[in-house]
C-alpha atoms as a PDB file:
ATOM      1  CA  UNK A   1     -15.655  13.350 -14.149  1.00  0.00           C
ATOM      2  CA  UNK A   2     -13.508  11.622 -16.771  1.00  0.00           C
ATOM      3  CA  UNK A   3     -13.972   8.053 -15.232  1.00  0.00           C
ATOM      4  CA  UNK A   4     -17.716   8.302 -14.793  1.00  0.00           C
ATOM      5  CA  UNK A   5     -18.850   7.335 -18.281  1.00  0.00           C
ATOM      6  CA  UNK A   6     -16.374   4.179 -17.994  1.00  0.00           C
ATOM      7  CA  UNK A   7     -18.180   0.664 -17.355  1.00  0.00           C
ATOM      8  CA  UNK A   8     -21.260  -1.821 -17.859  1.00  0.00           C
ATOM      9  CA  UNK A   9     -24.034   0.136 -16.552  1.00  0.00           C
ATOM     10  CA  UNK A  10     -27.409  -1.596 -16.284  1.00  0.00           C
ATOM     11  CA  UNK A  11     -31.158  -0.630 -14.754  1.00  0.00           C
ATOM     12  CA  UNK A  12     -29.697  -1.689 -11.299  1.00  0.00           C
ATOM     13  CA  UNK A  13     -26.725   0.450 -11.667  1.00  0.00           C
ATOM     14  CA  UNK A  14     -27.132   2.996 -13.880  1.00  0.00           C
ATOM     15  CA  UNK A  15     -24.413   5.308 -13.589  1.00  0.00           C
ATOM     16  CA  UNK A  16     -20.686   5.586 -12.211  1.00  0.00           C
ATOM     17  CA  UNK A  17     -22.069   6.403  -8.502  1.00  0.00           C
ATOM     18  CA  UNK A  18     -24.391   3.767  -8.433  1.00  0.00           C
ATOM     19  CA  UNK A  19     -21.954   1.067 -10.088  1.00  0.00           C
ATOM     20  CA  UNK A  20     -19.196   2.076  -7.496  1.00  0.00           C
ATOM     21  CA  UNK A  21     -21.686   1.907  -4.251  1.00  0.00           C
ATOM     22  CA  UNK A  22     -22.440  -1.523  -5.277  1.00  0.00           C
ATOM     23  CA  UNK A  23     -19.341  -2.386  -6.275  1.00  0.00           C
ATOM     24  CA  UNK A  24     -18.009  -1.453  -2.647  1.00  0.00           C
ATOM     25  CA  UNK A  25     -21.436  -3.315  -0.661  1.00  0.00           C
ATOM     26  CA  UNK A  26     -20.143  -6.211  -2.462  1.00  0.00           C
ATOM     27  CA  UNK A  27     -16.343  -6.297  -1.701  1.00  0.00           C
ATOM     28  CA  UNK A  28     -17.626  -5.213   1.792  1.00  0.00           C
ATOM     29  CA  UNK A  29     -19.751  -9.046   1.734  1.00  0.00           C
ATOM     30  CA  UNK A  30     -17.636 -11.146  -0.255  1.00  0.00           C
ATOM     31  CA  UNK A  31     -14.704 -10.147   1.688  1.00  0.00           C
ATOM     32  CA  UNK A  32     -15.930 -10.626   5.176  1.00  0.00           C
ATOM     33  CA  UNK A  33     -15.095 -13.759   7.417  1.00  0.00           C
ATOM     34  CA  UNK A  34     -17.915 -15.808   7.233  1.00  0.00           C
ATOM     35  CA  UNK A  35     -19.186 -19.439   7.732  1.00  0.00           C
ATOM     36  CA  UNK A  36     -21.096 -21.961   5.727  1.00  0.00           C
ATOM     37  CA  UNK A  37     -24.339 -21.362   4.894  1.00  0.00           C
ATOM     38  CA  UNK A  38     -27.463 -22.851   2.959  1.00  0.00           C
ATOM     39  CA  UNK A  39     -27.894 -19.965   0.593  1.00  0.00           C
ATOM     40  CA  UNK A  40     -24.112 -20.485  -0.974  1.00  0.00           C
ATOM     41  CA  UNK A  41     -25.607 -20.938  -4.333  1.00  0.00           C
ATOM     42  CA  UNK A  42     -27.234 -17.442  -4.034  1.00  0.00           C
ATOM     43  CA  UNK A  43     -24.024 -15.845  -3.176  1.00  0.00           C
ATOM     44  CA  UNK A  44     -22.024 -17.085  -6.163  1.00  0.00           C
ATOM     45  CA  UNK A  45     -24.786 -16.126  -8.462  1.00  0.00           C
ATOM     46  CA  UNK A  46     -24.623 -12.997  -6.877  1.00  0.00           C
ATOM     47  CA  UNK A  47     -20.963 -12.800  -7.216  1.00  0.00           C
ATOM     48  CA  UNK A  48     -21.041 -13.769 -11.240  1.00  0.00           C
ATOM     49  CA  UNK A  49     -22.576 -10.848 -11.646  1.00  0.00           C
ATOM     50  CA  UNK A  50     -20.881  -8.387  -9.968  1.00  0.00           C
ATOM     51  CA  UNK A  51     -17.512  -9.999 -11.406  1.00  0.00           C
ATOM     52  CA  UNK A  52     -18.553  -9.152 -14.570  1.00  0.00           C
ATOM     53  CA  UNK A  53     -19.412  -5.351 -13.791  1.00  0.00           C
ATOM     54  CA  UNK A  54     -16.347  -5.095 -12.105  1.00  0.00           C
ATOM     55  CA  UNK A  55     -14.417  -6.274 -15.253  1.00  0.00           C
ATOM     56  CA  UNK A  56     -16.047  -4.449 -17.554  1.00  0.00           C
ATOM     57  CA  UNK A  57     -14.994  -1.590 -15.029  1.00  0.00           C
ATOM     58  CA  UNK A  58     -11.692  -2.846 -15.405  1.00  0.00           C
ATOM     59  CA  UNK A  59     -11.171  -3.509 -18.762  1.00  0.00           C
ATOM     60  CA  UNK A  60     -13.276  -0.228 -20.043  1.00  0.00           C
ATOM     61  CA  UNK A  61     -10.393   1.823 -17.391  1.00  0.00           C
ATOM     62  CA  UNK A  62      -7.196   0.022 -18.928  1.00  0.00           C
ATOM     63  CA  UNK A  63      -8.622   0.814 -22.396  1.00  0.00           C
ATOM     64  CA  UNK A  64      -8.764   4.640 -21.096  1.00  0.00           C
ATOM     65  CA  UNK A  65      -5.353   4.852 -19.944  1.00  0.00           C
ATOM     66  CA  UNK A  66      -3.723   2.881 -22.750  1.00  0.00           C
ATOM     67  CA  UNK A  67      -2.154   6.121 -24.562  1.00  0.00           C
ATOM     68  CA  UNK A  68      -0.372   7.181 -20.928  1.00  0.00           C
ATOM     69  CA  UNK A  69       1.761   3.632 -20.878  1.00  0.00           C
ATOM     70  CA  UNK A  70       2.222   2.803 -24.750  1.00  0.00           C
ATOM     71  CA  UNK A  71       5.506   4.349 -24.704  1.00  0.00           C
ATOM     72  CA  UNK A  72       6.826   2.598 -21.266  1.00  0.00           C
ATOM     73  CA  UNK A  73      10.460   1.021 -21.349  1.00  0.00           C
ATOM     74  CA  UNK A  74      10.214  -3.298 -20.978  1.00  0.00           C
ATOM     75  CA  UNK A  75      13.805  -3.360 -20.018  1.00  0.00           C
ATOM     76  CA  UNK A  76      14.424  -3.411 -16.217  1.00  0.00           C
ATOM     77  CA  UNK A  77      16.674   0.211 -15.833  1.00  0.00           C
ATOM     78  CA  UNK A  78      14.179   1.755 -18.279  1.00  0.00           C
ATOM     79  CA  UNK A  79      11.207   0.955 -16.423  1.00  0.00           C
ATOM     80  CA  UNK A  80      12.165   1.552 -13.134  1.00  0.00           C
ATOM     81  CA  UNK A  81      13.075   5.217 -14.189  1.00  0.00           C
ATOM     82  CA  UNK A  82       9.689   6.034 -15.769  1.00  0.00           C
ATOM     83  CA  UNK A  83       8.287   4.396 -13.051  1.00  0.00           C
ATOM     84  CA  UNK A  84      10.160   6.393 -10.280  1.00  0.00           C
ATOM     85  CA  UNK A  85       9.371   9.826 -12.629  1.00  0.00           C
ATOM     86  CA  UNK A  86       5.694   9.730 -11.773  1.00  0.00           C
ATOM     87  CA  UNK A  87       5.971  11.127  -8.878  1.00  0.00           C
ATOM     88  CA  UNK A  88       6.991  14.456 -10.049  1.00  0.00           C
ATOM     89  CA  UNK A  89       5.179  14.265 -13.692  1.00  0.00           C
ATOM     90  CA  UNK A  90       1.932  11.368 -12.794  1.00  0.00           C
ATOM     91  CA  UNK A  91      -1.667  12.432 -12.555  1.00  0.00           C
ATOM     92  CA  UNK A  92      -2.433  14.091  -9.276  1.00  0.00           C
ATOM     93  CA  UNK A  93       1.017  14.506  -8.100  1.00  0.00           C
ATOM     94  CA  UNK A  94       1.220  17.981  -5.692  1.00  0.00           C
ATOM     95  CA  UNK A  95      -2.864  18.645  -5.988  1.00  0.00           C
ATOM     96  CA  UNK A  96      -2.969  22.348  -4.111  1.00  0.00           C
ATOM     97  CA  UNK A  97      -5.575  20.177  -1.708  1.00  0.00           C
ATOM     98  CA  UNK A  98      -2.705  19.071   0.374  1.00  0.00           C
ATOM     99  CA  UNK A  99      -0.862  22.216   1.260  1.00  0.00           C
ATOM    100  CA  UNK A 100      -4.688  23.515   1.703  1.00  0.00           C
ATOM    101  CA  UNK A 101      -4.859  20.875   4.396  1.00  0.00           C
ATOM    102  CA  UNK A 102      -1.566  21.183   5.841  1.00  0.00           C
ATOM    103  CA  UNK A 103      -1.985  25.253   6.473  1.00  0.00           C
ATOM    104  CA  UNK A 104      -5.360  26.360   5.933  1.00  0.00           C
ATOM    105  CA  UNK A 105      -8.143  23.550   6.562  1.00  0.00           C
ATOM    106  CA  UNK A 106     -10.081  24.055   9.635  1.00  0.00           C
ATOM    107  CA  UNK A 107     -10.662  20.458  11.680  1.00  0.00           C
ATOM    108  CA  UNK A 108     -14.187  20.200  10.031  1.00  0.00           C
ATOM    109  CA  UNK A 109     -13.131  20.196   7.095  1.00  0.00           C
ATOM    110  CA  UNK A 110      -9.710  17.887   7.863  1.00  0.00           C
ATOM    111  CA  UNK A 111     -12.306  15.621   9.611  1.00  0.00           C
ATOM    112  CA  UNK A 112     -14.445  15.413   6.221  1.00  0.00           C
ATOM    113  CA  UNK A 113     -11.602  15.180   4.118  1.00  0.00           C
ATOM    114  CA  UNK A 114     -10.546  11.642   6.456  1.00  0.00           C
ATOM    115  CA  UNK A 115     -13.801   9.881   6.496  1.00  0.00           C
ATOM    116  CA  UNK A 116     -14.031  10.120   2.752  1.00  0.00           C
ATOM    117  CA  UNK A 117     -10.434   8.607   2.954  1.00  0.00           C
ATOM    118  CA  UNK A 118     -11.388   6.219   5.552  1.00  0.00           C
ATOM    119  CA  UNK A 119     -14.259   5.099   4.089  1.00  0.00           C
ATOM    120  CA  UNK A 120     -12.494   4.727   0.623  1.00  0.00           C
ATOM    121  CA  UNK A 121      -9.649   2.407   2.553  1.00  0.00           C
ATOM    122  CA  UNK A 122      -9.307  -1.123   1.127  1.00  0.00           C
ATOM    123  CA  UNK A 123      -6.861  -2.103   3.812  1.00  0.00           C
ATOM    124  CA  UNK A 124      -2.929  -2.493   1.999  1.00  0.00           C
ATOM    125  CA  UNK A 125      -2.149  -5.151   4.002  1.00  0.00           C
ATOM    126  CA  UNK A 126      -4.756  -7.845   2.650  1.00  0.00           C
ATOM    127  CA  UNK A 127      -4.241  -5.953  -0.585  1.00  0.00           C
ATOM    128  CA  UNK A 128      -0.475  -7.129  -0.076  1.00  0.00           C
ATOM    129  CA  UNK A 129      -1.706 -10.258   1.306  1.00  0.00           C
ATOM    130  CA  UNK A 130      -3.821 -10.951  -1.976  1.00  0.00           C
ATOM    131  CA  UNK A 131      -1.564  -9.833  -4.676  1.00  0.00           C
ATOM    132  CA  UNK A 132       1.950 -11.611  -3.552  1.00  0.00           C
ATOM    133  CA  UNK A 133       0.158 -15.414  -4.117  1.00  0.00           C
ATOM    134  CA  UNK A 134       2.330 -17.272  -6.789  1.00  0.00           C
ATOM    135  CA  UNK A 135       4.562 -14.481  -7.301  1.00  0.00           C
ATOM    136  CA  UNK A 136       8.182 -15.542  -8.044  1.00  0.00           C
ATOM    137  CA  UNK A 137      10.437 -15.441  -4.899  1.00  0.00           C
ATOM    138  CA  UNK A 138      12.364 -12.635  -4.501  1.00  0.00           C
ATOM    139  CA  UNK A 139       9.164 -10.433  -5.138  1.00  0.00           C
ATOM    140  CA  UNK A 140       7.690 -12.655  -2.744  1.00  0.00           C
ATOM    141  CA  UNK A 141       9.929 -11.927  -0.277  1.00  0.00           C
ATOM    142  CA  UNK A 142       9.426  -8.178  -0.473  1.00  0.00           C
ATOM    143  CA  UNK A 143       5.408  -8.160  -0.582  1.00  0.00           C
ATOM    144  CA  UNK A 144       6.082 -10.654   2.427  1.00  0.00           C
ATOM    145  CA  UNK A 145       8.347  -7.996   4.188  1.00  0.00           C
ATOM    146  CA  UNK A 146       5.950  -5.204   3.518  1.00  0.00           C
ATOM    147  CA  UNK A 147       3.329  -7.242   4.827  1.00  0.00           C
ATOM    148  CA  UNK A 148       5.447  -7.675   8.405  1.00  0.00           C
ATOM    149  CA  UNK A 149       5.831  -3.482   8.719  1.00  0.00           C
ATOM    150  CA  UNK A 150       2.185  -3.625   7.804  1.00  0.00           C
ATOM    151  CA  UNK A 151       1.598  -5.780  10.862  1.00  0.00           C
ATOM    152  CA  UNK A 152       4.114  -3.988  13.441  1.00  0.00           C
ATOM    153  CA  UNK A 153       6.427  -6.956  12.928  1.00  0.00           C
ATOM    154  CA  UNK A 154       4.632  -8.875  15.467  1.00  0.00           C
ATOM    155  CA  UNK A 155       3.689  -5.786  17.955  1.00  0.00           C
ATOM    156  CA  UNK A 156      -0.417  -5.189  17.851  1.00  0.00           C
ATOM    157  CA  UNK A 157       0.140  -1.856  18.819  1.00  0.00           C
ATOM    158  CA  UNK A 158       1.882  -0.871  15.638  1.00  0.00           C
ATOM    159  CA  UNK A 159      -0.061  -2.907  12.910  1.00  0.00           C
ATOM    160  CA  UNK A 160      -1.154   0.137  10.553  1.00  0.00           C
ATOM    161  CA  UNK A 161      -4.852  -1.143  10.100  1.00  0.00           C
ATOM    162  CA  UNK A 162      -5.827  -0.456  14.014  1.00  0.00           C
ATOM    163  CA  UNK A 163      -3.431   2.353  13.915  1.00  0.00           C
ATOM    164  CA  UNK A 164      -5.728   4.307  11.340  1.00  0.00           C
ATOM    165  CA  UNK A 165      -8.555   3.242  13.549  1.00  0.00           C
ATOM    166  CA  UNK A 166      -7.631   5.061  16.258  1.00  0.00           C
ATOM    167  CA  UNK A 167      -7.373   8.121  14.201  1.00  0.00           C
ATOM    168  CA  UNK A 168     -10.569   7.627  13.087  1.00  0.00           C
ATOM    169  CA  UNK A 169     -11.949   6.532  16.503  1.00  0.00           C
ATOM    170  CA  UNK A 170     -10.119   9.295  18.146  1.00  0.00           C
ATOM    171  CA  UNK A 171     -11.807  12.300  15.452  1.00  0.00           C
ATOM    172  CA  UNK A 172     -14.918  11.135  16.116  1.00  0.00           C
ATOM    173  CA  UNK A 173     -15.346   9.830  12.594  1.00  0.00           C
ATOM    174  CA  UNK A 174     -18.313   7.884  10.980  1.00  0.00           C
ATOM    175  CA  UNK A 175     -17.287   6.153   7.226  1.00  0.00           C
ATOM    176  CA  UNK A 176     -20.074   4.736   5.207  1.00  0.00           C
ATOM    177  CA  UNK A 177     -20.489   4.045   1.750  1.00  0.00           C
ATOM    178  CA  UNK A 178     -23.502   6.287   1.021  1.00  0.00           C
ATOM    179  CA  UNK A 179     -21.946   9.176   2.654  1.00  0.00           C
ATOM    180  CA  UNK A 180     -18.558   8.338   0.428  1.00  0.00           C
ATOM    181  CA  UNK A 181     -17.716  10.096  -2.889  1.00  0.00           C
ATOM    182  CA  UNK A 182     -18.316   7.732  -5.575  1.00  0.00           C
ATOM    183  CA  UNK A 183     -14.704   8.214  -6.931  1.00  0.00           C
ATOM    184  CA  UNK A 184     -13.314   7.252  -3.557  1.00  0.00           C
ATOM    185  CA  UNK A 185     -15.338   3.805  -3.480  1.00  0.00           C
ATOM    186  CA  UNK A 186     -13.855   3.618  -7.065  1.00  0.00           C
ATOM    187  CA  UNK A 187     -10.588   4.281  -5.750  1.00  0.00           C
ATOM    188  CA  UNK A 188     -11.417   1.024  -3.321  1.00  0.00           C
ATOM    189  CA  UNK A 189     -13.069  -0.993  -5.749  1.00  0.00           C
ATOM    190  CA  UNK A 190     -10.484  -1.285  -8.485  1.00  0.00           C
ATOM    191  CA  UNK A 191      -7.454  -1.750  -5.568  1.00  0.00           C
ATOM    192  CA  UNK A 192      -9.501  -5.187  -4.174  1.00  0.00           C
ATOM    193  CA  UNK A 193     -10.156  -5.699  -7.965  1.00  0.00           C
ATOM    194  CA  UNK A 194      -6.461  -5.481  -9.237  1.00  0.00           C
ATOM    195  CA  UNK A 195      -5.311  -7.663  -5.799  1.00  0.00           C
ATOM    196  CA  UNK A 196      -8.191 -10.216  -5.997  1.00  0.00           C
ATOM    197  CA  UNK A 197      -7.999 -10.932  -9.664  1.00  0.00           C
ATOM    198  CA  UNK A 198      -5.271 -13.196 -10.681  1.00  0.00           C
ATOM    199  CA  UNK A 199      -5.057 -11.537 -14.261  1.00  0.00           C
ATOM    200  CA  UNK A 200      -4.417  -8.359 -12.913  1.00  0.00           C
ATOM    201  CA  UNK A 201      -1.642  -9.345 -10.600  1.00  0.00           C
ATOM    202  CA  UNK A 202       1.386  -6.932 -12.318  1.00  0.00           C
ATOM    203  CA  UNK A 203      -1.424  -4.650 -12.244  1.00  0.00           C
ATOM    204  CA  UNK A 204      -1.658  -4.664  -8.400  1.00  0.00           C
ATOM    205  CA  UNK A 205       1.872  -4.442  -8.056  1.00  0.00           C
ATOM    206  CA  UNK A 206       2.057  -1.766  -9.984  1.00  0.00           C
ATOM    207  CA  UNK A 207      -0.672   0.237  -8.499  1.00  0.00           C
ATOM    208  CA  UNK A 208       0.810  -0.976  -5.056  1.00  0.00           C
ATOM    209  CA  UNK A 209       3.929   0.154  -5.326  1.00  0.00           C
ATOM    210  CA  UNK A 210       2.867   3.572  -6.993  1.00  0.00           C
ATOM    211  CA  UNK A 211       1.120   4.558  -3.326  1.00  0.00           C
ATOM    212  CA  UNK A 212       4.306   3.611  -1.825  1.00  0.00           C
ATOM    213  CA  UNK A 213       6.279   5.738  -3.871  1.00  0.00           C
ATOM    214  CA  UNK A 214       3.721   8.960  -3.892  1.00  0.00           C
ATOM    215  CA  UNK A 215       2.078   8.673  -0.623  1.00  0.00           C
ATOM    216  CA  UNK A 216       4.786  10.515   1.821  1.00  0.00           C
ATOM    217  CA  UNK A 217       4.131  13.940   0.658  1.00  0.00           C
ATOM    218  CA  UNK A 218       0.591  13.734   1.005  1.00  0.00           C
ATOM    219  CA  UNK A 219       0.364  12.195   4.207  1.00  0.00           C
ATOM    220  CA  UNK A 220       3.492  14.632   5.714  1.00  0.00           C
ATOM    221  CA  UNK A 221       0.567  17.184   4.916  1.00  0.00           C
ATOM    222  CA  UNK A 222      -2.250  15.629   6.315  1.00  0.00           C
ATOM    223  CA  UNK A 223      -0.119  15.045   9.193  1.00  0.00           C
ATOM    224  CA  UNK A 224       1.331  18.826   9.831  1.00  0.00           C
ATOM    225  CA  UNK A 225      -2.338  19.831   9.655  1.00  0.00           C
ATOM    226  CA  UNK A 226      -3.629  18.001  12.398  1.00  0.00           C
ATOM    227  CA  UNK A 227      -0.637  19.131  14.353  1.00  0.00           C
ATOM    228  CA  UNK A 228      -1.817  22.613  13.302  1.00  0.00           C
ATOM    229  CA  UNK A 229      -5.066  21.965  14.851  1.00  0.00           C
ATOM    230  CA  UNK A 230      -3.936  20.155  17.769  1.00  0.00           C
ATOM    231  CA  UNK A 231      -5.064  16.879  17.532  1.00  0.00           C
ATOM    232  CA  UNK A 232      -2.487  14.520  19.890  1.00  0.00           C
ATOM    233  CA  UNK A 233       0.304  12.737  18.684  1.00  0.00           C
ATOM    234  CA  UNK A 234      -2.045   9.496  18.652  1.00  0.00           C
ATOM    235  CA  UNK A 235      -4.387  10.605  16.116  1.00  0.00           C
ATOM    236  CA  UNK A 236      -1.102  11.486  13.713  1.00  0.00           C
ATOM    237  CA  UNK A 237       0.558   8.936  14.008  1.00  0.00           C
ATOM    238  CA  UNK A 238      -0.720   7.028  11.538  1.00  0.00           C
ATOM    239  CA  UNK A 239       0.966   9.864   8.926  1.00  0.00           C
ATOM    240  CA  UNK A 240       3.438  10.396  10.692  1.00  0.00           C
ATOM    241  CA  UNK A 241       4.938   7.056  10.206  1.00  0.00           C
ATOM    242  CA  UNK A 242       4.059   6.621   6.996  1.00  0.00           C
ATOM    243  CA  UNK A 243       5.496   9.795   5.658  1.00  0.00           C
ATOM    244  CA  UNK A 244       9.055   8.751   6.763  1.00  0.00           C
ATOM    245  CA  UNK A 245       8.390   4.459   6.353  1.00  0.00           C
ATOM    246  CA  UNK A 246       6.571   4.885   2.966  1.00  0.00           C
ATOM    247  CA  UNK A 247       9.886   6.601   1.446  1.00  0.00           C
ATOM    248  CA  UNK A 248      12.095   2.895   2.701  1.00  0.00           C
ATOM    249  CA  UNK A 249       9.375   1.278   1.403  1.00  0.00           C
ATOM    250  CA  UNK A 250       9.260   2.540  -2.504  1.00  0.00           C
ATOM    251  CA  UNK A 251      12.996   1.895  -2.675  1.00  0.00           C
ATOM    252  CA  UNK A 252      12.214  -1.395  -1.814  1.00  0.00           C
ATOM    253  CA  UNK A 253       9.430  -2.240  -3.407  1.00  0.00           C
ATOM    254  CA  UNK A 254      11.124  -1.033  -6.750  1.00  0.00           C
ATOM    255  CA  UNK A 255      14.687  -2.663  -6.205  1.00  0.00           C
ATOM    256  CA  UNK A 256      13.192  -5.974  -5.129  1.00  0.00           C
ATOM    257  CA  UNK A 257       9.862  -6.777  -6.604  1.00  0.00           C
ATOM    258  CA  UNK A 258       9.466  -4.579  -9.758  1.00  0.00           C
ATOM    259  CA  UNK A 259      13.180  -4.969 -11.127  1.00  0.00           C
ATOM    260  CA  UNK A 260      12.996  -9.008 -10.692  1.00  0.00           C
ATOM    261  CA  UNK A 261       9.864  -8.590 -12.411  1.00  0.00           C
ATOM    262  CA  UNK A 262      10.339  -6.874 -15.504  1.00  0.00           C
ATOM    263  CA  UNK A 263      13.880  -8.644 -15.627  1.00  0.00           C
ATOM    264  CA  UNK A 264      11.601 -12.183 -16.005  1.00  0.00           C
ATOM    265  CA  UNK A 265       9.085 -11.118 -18.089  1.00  0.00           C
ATOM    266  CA  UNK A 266      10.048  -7.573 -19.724  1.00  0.00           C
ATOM    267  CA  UNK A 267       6.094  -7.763 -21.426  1.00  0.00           C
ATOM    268  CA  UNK A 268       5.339  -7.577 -17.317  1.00  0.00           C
ATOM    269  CA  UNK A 269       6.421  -3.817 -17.608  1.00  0.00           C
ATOM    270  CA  UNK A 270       2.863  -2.646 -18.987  1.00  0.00           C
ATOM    271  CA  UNK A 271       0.860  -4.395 -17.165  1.00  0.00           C
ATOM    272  CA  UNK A 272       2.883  -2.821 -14.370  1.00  0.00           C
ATOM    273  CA  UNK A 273       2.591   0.474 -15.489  1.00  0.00           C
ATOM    274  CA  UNK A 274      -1.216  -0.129 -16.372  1.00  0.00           C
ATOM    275  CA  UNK A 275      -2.120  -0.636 -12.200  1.00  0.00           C
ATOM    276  CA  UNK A 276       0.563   2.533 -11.219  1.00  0.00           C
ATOM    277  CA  UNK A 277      -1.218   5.335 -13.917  1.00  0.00           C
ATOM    278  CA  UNK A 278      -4.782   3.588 -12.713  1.00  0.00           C
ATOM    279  CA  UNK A 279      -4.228   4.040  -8.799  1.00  0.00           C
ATOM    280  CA  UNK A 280      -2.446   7.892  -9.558  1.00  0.00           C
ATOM    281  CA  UNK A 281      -5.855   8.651 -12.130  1.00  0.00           C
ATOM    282  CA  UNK A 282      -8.208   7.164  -9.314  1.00  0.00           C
ATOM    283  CA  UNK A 283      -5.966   9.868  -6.670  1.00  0.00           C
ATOM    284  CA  UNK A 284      -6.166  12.716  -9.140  1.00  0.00           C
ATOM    285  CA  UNK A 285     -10.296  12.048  -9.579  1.00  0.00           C
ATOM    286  CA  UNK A 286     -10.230  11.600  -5.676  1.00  0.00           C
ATOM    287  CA  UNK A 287      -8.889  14.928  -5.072  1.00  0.00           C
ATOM    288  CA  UNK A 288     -10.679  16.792  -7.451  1.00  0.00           C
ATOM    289  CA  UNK A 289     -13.859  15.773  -6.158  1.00  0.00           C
ATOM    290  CA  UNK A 290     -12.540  16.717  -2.594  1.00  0.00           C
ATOM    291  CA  UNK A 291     -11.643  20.350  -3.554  1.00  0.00           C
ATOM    292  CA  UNK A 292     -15.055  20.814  -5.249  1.00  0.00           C
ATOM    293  CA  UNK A 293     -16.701  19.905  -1.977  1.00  0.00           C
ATOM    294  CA  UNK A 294     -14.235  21.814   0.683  1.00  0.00           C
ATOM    295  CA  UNK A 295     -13.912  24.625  -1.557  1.00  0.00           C
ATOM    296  CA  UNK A 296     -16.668  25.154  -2.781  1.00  0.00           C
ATOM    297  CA  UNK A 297     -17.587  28.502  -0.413  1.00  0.00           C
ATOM    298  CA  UNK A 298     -14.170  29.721  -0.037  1.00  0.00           C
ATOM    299  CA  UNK A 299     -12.483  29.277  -4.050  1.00  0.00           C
ATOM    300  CA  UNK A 300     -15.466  31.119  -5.883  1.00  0.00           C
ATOM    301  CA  UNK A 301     -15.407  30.214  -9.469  1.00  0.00           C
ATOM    302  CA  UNK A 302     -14.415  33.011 -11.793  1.00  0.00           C
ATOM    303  CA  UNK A 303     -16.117  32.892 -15.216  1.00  0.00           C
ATOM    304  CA  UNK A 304     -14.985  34.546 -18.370  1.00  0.00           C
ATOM    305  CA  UNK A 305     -16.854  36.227 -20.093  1.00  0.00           C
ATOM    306  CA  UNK A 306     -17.954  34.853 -23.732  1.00  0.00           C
END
């Protein structure tokens, strides 16, 4: 509950959960396709305001995390091995939840586990899409070819997006906000704020390339415990790939977009490391609320006595 006392709350929203739900109805509007309307003005006043909650969100998070990156390297060989260290030593890395779900979850509880993920999802490839505008070229290029595996290099059948919608399809799952933990729609809401927001652009690379470098693990388990439960190679696929891509990816990602980076603009490094320790917090809050719910009649607590 660390990250529930963090942001602007007002009579409307008056607490994390309520802040986060609306934070994620509005990212759910504002990001839609749409045409022009008459009541434009309405939206934008509408969207003032829910910039500046976000922000304050934001701002109120960075502030919280600013003793975990006040130490990190600004030169380029430096960075890149603090960076590339939290995945054995960040915030949430090896939670017991996944080994739980790779060898002992039943396919309720799997299935519950994925719609709060699901729901929670803020799509990587528009988060891509967002965060490479104006970059410097040779990042550029990488976000650009992460963006092309994102999108099956041209084949519709392996864009990611649809692929994770067959999963969810093919479970039977039904994602919606109000049925979402509130520190999974946070999860959501600061990855579309980091990638939308121009001022937190290292930040979103950062936080971007920390899933990259993290995810495989965790989704090698989520994938062995459908197989467990045997759900068909269509509805892991998703994991599957991912737990072998995401690895190619993170070398990647580091070598040619955070290295050229921090080589340009070594004050970069921070802001960098700002979006990574954010997006591993947000996982670490994500999974703790998870086990509360799944285990919550099959770990009894044990108290001590006083």
């Amino acid at each position: 509950m660390r990250l529930a006392a963090l942001g602007h709350f007002t009579p409307e929203f008056p607490d994390a959960e309520t802040l986060h739900r609306g934070l994620a109805h509005w990212n759910h509007r504002r990001l839609a396709v749409q045409t022009p309307h008459g009541d434009w003005q309405t939206d934008l006043s509408a969207d003032h305001r829910m910039l500046r909650l976000e922000g304050a969100w934001i701002e109120a998070f960075r502030a919280h995390i600013a003793p975990m990156v006040e130490a990190v390297p600004s030169d380029p060989e430096g960075f890149i091995a603090w960076f590339e260290d939290l995945k054995e030593s960040g915030p949430g890395q090896y939670d017991p939840l996944f080994a739980w779900l790779e060898g002992e979850a039943d396919l309720d509880q799997l299935k519950w586990f994925l719609t709060q993920e699901a729901a929670g999802e803020a799509g990587f490839d528009d988060l891509v899409a967002y965060t490479q505008v104006k970059l410097p070229a040779r990042p550029k290029m990488e976000l650009a070819r992460n963006y092309w595996d994102e999108m099956g290099r041209g084949s519709l059948g392996g864009m990611h997006g649809p692929m994770l919608d067959r999963t969810v399809q093919g479970l039977g799952l039904t994602p919606t906000i109000e049925g979402t933990a509130w520190q999974s729609l946070a999860l959501a809401n600061t990855m579309t704020a980091l990638a939308t927001t121009r001022r937190y652009t290292y930040q979103s690379v950062g936080a971007l390339g920390v899933v990259e470098l993290t995810a495989p693990t965790r989704v090698g388990c989520v994938a062995e415990g459908l197989k467990r439960l045997g759900c068909p190679p269509e509805q892991r696929k998703y994991f599957v790939l991912h737990a072998q891509l995401d690895i190619e990816h993170s070398r990647a990602w580091n070598a040619e977009a955070l290295i050229p980076l921090v080589e340009e603009n070594p004050a970069c490094a921070r802001h960098i490391a700002e979006g990574a320790v954010m997006r591993l917090v947000l996982g670490e809050q994500c999974f703790e609320s998870y086990r509360a719910h799944l285990w919550a009649h099959h770990h009894p607590l044990v108290y001590a006595a006083e």
